[in-house]
Protein backbone atom coordinates (compact mmCIF):
# COMPACT_ATOMS: atom_id res chain seq x y z
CA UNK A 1 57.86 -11.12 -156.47
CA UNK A 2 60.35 -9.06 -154.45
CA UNK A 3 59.49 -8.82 -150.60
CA UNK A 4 59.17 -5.08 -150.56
CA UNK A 5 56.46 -5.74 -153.43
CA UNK A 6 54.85 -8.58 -151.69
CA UNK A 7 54.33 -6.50 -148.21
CA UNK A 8 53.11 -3.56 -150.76
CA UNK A 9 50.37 -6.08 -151.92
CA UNK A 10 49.38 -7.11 -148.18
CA UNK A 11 49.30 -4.12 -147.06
CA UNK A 12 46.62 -2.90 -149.63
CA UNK A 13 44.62 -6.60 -148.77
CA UNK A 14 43.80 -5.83 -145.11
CA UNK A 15 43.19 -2.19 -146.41
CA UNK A 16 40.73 -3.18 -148.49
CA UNK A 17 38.85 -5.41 -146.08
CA UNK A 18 39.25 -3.10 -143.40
CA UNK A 19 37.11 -1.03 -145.78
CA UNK A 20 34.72 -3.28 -146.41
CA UNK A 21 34.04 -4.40 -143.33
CA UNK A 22 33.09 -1.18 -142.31
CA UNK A 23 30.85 -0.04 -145.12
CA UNK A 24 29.01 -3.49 -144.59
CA UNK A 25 28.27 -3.33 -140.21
CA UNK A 26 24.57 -2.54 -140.77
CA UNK A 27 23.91 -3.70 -137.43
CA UNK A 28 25.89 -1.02 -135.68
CA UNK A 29 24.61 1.92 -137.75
CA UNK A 30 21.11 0.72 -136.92
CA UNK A 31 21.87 -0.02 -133.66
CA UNK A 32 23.09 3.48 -133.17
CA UNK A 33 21.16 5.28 -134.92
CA UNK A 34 19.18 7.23 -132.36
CA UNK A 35 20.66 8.94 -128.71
CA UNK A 36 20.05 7.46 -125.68
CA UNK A 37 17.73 10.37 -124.95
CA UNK A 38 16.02 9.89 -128.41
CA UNK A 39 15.41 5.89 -127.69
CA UNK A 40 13.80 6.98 -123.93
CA UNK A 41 11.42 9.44 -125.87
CA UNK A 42 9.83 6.95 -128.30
CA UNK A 43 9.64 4.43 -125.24
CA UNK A 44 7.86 7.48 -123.54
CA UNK A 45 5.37 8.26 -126.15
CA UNK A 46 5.17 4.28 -126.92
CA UNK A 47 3.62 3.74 -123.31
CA UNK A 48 1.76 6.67 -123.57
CA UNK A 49 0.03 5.77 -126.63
CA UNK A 50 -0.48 1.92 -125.04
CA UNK A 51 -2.14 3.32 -122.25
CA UNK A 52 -4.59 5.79 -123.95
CA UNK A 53 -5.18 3.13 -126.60
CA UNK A 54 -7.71 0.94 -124.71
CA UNK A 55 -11.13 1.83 -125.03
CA UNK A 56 -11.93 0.61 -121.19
CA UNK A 57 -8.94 0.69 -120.09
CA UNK A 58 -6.43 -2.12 -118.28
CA UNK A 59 -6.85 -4.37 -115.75
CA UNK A 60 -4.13 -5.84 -113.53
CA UNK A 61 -4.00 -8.23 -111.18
CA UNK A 62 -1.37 -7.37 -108.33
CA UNK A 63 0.44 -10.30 -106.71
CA UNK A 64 2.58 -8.18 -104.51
CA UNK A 65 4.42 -11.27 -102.95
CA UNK A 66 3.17 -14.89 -103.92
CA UNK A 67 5.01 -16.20 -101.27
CA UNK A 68 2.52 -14.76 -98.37
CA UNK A 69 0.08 -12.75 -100.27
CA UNK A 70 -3.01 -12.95 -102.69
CA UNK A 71 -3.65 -10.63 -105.23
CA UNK A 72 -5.58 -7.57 -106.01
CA UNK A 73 -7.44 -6.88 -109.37
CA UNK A 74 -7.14 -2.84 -110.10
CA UNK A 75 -8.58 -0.93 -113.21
CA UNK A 76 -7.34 1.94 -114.72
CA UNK A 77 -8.43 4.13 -117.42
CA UNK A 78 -6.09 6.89 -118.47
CA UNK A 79 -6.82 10.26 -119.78
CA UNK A 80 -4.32 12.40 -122.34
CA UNK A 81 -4.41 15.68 -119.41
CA UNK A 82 -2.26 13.07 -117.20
CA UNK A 83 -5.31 11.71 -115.03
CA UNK A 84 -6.12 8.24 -114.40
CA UNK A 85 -9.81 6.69 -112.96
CA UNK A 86 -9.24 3.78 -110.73
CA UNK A 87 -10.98 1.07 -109.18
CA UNK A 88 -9.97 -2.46 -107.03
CA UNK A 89 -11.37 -4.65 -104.89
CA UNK A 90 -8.66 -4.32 -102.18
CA UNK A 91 -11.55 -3.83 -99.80
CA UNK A 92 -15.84 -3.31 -100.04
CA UNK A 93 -15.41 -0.29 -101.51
CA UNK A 94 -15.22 -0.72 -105.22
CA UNK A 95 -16.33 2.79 -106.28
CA UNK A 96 -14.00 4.62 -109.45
CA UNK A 97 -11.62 7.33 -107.66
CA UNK A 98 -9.87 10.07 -110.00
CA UNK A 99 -6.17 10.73 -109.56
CA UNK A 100 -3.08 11.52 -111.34
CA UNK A 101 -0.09 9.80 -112.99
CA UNK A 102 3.17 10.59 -115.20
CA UNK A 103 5.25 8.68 -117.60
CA UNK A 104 8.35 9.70 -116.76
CA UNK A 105 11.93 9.54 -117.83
CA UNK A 106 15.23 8.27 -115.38
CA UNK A 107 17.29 4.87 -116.20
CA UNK A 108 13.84 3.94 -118.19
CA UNK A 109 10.58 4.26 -119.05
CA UNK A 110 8.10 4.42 -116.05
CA UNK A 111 4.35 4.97 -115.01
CA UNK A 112 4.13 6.51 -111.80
CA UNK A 113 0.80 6.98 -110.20
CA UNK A 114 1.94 10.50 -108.78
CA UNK A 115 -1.36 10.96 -106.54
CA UNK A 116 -3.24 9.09 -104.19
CA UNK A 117 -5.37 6.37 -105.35
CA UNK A 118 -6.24 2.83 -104.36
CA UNK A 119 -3.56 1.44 -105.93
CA UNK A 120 -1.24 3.14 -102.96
CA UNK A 121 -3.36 0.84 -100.58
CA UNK A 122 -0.81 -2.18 -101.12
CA UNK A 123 2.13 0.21 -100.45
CA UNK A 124 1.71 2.02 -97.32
CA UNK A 125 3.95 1.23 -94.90
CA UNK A 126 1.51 1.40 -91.82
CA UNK A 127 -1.46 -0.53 -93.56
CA UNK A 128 -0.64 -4.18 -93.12
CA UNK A 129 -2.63 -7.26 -93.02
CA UNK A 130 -0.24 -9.45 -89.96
CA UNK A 131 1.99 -8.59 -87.31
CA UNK A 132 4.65 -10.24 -89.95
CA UNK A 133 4.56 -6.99 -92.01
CA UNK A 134 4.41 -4.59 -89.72
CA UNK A 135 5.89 -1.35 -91.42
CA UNK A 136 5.95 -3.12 -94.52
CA UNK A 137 2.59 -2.93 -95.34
CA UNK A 138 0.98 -5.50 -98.57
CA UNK A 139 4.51 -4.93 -100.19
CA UNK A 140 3.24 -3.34 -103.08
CA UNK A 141 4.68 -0.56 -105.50
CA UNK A 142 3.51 2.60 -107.12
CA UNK A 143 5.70 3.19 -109.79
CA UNK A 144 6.13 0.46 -112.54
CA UNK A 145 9.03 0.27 -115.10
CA UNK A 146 7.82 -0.19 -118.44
CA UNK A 147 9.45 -3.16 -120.50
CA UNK A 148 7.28 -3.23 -123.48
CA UNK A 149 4.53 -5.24 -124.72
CA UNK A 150 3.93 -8.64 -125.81
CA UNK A 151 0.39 -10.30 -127.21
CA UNK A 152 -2.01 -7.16 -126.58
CA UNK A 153 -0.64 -6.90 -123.13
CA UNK A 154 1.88 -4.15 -121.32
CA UNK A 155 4.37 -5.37 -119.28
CA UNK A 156 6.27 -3.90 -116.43
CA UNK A 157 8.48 -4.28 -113.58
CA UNK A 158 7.74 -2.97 -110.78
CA UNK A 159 10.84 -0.04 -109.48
CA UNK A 160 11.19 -1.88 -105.92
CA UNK A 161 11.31 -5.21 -106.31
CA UNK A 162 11.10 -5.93 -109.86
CA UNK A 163 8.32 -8.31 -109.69
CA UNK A 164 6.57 -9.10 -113.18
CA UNK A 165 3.24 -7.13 -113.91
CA UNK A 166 1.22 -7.18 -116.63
CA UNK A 167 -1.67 -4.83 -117.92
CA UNK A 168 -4.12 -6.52 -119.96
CA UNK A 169 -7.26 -4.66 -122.09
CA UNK A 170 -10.27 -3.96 -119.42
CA UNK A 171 -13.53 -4.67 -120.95
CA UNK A 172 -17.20 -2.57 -119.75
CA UNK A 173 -18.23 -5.70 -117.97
CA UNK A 174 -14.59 -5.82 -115.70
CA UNK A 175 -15.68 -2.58 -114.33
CA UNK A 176 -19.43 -3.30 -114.33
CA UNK A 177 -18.55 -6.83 -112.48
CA UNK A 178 -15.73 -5.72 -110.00
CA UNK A 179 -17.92 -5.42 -107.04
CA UNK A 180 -19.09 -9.28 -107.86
CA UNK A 181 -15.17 -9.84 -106.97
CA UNK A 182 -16.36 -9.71 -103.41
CA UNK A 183 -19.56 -11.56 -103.48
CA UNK A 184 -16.81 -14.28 -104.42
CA UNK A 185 -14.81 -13.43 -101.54
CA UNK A 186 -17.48 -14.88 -99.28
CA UNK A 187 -17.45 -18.00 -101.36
CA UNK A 188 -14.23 -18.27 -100.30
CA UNK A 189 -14.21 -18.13 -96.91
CA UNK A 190 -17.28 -20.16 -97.30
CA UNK A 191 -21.28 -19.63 -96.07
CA UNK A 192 -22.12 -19.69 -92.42
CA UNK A 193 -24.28 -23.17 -93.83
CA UNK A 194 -21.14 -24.96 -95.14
CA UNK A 195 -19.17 -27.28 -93.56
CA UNK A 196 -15.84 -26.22 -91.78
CA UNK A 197 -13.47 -28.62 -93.34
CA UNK A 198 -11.66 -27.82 -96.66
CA UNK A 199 -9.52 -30.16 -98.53
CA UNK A 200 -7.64 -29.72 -102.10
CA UNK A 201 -8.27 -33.12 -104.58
CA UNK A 202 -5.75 -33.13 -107.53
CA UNK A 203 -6.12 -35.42 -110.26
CA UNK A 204 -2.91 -35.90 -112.63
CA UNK A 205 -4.86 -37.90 -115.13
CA UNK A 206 -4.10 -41.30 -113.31
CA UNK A 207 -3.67 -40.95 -109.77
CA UNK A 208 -6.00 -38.91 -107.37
CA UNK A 209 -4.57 -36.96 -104.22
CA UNK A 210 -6.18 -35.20 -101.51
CA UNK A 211 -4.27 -32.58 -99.74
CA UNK A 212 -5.29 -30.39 -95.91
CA UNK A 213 -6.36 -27.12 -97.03
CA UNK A 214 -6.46 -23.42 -95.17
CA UNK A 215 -7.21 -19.75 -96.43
CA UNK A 216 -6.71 -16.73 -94.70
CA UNK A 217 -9.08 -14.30 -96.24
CA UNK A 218 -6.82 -11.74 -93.87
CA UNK A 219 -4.01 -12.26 -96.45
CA UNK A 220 -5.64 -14.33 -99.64
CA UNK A 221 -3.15 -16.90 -98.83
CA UNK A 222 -3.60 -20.45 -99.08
CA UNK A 223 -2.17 -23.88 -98.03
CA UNK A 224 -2.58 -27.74 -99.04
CA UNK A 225 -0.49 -29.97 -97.60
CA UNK A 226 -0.61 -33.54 -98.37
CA UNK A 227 -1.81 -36.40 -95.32
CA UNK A 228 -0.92 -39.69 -97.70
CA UNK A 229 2.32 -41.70 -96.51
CA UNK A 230 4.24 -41.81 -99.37
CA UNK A 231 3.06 -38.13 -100.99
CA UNK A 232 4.71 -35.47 -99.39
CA UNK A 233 3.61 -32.38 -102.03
CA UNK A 234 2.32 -29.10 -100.48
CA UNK A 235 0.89 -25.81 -102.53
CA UNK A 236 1.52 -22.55 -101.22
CA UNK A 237 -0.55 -20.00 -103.38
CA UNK A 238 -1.79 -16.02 -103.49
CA UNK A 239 -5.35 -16.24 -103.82
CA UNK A 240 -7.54 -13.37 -106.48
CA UNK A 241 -10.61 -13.12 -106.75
CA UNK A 242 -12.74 -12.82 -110.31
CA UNK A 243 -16.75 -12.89 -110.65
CA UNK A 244 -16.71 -16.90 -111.46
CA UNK A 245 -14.39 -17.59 -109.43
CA UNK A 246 -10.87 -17.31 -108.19
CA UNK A 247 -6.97 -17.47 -110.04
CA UNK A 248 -4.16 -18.42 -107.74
CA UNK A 249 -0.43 -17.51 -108.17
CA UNK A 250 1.83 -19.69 -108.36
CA UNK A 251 0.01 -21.57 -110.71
CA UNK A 252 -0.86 -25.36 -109.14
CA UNK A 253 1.40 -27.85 -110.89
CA UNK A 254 -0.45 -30.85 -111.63
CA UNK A 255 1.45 -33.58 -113.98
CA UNK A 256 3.02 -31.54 -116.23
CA UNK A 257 0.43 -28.75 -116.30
CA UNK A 258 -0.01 -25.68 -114.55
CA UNK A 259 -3.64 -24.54 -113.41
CA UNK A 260 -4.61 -21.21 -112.79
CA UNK A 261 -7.94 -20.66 -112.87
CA UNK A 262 -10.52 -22.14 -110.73
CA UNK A 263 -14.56 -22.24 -111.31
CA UNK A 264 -16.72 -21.33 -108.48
CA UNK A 265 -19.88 -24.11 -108.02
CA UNK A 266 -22.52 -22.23 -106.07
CA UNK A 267 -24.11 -25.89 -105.89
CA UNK A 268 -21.64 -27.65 -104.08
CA UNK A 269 -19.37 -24.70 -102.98
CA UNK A 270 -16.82 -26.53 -105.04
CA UNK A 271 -13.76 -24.43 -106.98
CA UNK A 272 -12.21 -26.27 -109.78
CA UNK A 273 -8.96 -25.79 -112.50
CA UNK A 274 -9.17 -28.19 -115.10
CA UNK A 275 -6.60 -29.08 -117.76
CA UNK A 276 -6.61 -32.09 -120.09
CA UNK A 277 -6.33 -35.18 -120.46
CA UNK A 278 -8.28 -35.63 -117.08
CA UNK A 279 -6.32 -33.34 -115.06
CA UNK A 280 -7.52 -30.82 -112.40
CA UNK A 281 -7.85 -29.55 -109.11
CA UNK A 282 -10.90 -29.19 -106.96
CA UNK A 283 -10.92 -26.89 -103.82
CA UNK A 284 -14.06 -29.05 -101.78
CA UNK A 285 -15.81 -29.17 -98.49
CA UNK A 286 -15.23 -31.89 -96.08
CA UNK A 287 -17.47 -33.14 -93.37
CA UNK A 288 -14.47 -33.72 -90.84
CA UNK A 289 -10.94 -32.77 -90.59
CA UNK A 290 -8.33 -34.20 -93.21
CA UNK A 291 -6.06 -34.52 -90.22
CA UNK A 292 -6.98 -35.99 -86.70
CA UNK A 293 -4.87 -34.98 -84.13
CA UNK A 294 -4.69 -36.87 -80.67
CA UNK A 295 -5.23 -33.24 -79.05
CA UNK A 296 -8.32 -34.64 -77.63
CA UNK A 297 -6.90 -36.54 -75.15
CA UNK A 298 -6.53 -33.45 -73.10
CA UNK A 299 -9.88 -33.23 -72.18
CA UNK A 300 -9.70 -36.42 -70.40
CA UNK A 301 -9.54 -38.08 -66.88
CA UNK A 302 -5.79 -38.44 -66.09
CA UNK A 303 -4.24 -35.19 -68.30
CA UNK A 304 -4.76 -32.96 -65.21
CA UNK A 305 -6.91 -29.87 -64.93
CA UNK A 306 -7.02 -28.29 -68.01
CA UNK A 307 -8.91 -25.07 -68.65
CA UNK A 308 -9.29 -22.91 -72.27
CA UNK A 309 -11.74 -20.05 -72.78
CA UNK A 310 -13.61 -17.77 -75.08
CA UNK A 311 -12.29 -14.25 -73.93
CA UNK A 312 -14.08 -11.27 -75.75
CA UNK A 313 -10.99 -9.29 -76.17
CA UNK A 314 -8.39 -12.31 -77.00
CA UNK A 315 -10.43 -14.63 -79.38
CA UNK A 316 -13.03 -12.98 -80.54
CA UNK A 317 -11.26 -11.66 -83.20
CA UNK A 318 -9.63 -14.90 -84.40
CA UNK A 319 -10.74 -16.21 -87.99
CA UNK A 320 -11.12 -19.78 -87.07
CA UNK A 321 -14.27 -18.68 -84.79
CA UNK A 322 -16.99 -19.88 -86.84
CA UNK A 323 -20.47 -17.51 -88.15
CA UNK A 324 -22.54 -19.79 -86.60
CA UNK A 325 -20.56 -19.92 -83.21
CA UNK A 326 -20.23 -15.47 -83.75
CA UNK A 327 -24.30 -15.46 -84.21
CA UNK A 328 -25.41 -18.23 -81.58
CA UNK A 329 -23.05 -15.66 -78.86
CA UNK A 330 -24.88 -12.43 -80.16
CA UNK A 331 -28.08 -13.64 -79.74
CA UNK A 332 -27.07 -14.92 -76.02
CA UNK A 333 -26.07 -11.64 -75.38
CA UNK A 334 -29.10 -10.13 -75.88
CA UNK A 335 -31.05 -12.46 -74.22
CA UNK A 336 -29.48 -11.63 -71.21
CA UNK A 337 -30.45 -8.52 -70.80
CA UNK A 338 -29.68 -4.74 -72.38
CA UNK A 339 -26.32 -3.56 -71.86
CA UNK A 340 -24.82 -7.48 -71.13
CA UNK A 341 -22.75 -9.26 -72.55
CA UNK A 342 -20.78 -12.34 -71.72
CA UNK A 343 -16.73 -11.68 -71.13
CA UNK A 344 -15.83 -15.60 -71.25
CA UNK A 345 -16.80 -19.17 -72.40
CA UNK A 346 -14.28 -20.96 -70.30
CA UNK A 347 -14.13 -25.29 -70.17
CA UNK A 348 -12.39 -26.43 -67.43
CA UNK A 349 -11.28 -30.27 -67.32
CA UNK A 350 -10.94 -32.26 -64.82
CA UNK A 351 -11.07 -29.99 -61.32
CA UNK A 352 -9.50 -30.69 -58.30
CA UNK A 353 -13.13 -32.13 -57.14
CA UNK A 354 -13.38 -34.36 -60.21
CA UNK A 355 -15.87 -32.13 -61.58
CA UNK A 356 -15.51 -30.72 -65.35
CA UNK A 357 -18.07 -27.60 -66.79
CA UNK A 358 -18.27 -24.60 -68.85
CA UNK A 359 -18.33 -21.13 -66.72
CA UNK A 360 -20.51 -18.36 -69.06
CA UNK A 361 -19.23 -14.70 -67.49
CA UNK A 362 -20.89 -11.81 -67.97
CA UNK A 363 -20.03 -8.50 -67.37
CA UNK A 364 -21.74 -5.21 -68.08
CA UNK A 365 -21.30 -3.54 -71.71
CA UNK A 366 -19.95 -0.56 -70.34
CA UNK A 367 -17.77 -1.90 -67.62
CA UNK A 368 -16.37 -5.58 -69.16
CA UNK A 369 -13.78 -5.79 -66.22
CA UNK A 370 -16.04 -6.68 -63.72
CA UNK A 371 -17.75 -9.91 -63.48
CA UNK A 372 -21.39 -9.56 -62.44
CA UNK A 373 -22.41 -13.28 -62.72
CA UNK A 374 -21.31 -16.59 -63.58
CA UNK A 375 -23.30 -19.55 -64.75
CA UNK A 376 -21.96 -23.19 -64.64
CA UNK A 377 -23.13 -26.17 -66.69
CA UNK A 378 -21.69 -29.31 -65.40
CA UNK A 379 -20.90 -32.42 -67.48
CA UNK A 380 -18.89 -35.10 -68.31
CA UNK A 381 -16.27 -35.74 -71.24
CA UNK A 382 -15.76 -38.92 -73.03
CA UNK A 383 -13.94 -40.38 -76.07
CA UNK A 384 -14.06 -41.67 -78.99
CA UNK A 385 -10.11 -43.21 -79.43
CA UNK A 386 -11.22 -44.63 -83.43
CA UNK A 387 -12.95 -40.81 -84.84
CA UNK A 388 -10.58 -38.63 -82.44
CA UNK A 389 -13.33 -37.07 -80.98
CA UNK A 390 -14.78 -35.96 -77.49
CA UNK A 391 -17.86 -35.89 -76.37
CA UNK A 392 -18.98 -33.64 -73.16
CA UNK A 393 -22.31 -35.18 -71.65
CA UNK A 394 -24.63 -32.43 -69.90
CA UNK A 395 -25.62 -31.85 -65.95
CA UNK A 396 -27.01 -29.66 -64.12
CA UNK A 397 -26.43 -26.49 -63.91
CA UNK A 398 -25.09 -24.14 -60.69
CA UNK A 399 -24.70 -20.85 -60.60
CA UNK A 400 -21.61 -21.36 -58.17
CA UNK A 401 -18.76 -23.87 -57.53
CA UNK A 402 -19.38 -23.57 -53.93
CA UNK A 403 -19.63 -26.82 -52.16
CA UNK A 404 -23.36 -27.86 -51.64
CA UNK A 405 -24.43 -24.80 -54.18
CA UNK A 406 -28.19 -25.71 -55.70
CA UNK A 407 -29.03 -26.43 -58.98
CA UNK A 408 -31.05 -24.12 -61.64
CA UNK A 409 -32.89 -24.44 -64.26
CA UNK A 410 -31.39 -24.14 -67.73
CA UNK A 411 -30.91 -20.28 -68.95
CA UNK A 412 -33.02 -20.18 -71.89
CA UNK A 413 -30.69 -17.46 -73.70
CA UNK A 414 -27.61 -19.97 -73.05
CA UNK A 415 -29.79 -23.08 -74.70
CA UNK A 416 -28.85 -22.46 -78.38
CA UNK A 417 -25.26 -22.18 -77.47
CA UNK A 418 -24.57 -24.47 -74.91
CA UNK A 419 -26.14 -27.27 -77.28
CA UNK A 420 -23.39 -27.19 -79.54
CA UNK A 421 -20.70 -27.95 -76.84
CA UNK A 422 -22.75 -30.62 -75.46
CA UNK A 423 -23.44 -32.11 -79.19
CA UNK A 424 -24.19 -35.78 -78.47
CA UNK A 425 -22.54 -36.74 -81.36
CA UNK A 426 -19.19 -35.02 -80.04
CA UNK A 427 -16.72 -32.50 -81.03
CA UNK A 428 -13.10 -32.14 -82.57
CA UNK A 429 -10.87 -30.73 -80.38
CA UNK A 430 -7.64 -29.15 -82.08
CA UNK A 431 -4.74 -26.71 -81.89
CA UNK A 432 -4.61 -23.78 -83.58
CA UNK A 433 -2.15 -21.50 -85.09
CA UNK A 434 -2.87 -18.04 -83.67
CA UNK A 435 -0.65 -15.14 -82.83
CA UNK A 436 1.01 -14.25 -79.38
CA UNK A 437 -0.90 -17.33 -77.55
CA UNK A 438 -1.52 -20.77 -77.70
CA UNK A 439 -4.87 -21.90 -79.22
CA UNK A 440 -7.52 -24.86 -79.52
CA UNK A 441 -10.42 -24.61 -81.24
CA UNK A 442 -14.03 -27.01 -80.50
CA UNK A 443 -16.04 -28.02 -83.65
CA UNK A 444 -18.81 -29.85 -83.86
CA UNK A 445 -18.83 -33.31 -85.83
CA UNK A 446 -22.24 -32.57 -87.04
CA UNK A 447 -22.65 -28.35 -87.41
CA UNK A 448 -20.82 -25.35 -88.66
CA UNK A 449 -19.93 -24.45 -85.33
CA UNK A 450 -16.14 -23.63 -83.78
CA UNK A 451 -14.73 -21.71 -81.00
CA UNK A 452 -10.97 -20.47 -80.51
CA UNK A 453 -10.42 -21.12 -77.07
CA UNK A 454 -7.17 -19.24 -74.96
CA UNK A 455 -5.21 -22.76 -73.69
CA UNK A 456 -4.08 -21.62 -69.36
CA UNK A 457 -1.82 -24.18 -69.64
């Protein structure tokens, strides 16, 4: 064959595949065979059918930020004329609220809850739950970007941070039950008749672990951090609260498994995840702490004069303070006398004199600057080196420091409270972490009792 024929016969080769493999790309014609504009509009009336297609509605649980918050179970039940009934158990009031939303059209698909409604709660800037997110507010969004849906459920993003949400089918009873959301809340923080000590027991199927465990019902965060030499695993986890019990996010690794969702035990006060093959996590009461600190030592001859106090409008706020401590002060209150209450609870250690007691202040309701009496109860501390505890043994009682100042008789209204300081069976005496000062707080060994006390030193 002559070259100019053989180049001929090449040329019409590639011309024919060339051909071919055009009439064959399926993939791009169906790829492109709608506009940009016509793909948003079927994701538009996609969501919009999702959302009307629920016969109660969705639920979501909102985990603005499982690094420092819990979450926050909203329900929503959209309307075709654009308006949305709401409910959530961001706070006690768990009543359905009518507002407005859009699906609207930009870079994507998006439901945007266009008017005020309690799911606008977690994203105001000047609503926050710590002095950490201050103008921040609970971090939370308003408008979601919609990425489709997967097993029954719809799943967003939301537009500021892009954190994972997903709406699954409400049922009657999730709206009938939210309100029980916050009976469980008290579980949580536990009953005034519970002990103050918390610890977090894991079980991988072999090997049992017990961890220190806190929960600020402030931010529905928790801790567990492990005591055992040898085990150094923490859990940092959002806390949300469901009639039974609670779910926690990130999910507690375990072995290889990853729990969830924890059972409440009105019985024992016990919350528990379990997995298989023996696995699972308890959330339990302890009658003393997980960790003994030597902070007792203190309170002792030879660690100079060290005072700490209950001041009204300091610690009073604190969440450590106990109910029991909270309810023993209001009802010395008003045993003193109408229009009285009392301004400090101050221990001071080791005085110049030797001496060591508890000075109750009180001040008048309407004018808490001014001291108007003072009542002393004298006593003496000692230790307990092996249980970490001290134990403050009772005097007599002055109602001055002065030199050669007579004794009284007990105030009755102060009996209930002062017992619990002057436990025979002693108290735990630990720091704190508070905000702006430095803390202590005294718990009884034997009661649900515990005061944050201001440290002067």
């Amino acid at each position: 064959m002559k070259v100019k024929n053989i180049s001929k016969y090449l040329f019409a080769v590639l011309l024919a595949l060339q051909v071919s493999s055009c009439s064959n790309n399926t993939d791009a014609e169906q790829l492109f065979d709608q506009t940009p504009t016509e793909r948003l509009n079927a994701q538009k009336s996609e969501l919009k059918d999702a959302l009307l297609s629920s016969p109660f509605g969705w639920k979501l649980v909102y985990f603005t930020n499982n690094t420092i918050l819990g979450g926050y179970t909203h329900l929503f039940k959209f309307a075709q004329d654009g308006t949305v009934e709401m409910a959530s158990d961001f706070d006690d009031d768990t009543a359905v609220y009518k507002s407005e939303y859009e699906v609207q059209l930009g870079s994507t698909v998006s439901l945007t809850f266009t008017t005020k409604n309690r799911i606008h709660l977690l994203s105001e800037s000047d609503n926050y739950p710590i002095p950490a997110l201050r103008s921040k507010g609970y971090l939370g969004d308003f408008q979601f970007l919609y990425y489709g849906q997967e097993n029954g459920e719809i799943v967003f993003r939301t537009n500021r941070t892009a954190t994972e949400l997903r709406f699954v089918k409400a049922t009657a009873e999730d709206w009938a039950d939210l309100p029980k959301n916050l009976v469980m809340e008290q579980n949580v923080i536990g009953a005034a008749t519970r002990p103050l000590f918390r610890l977090l027991e894991t079980n991988d199927g072999t090997n049992t672990h017990q961890l220190d465990f806190a929960f600020s019902p402030v931010t529905r965060f928790a801790d567990a951090n492990s005591i055992e030499a040898g085990y150094s695993v923490s859990y940092n986890m959002g806390v949300g609260y469901t009639p039974t019990g609670i779910i926690v996010s990130p999910a507690l690794e375990v072995g290889s498994q990853k729990l969830t969702a924890f059972v409440y035990d009105d019985a024992t006060g016990n919350f528990t995840a379990t997995g298989t093959g023996g696995v699972s996590a308890t959330i339990k009461y302890s009658t003393k702490p997980l960790v003994l600190t030597d902070d007792y030592k203190l309170l002792l001859p030879g660690s100079g004069n060290n005072v700490y106090a209950y001041i009204y409008n300091t610690t009073k706020a604190e969440k450590a303070n106990s109910p029991l401590f909270l309810s023993l002060l209001a009802n010395a209150e008003a045993g003193a006398g109408a229009g009285i209450m009392i301004t400090r609870i101050q221990p001071w250690f080791n005085n110049a004199d030797g001496s060591s007691y508890i000075e109750y202040r009180f001040a008048a309701v309407t004018n808490p600057a001014v001291t108007i009496a003072r009542r002393y109860h004298y006593f003496t501390p000692t230790a307990d080196a092996v249980k970490k505890i001290v134990t403050l043994t009772p005097g007599v009682w002055k109602s001055s420091t002065a030199v050669g100042a007579p004794t009284i008789a007990t105030p009755s209204f102060l009996k209930a409270l002062d017992d619990e300081f002057m436990n025979p069976q002693g108290l735990y005496f630990a720091r704190t972490p508070v905000s702006g000062y430095t803390a202590y707080t005294f718990t009884s060994t034997t009661t649900p009792f515990r005061m944050v006390a201001y440290s002067f030193q």
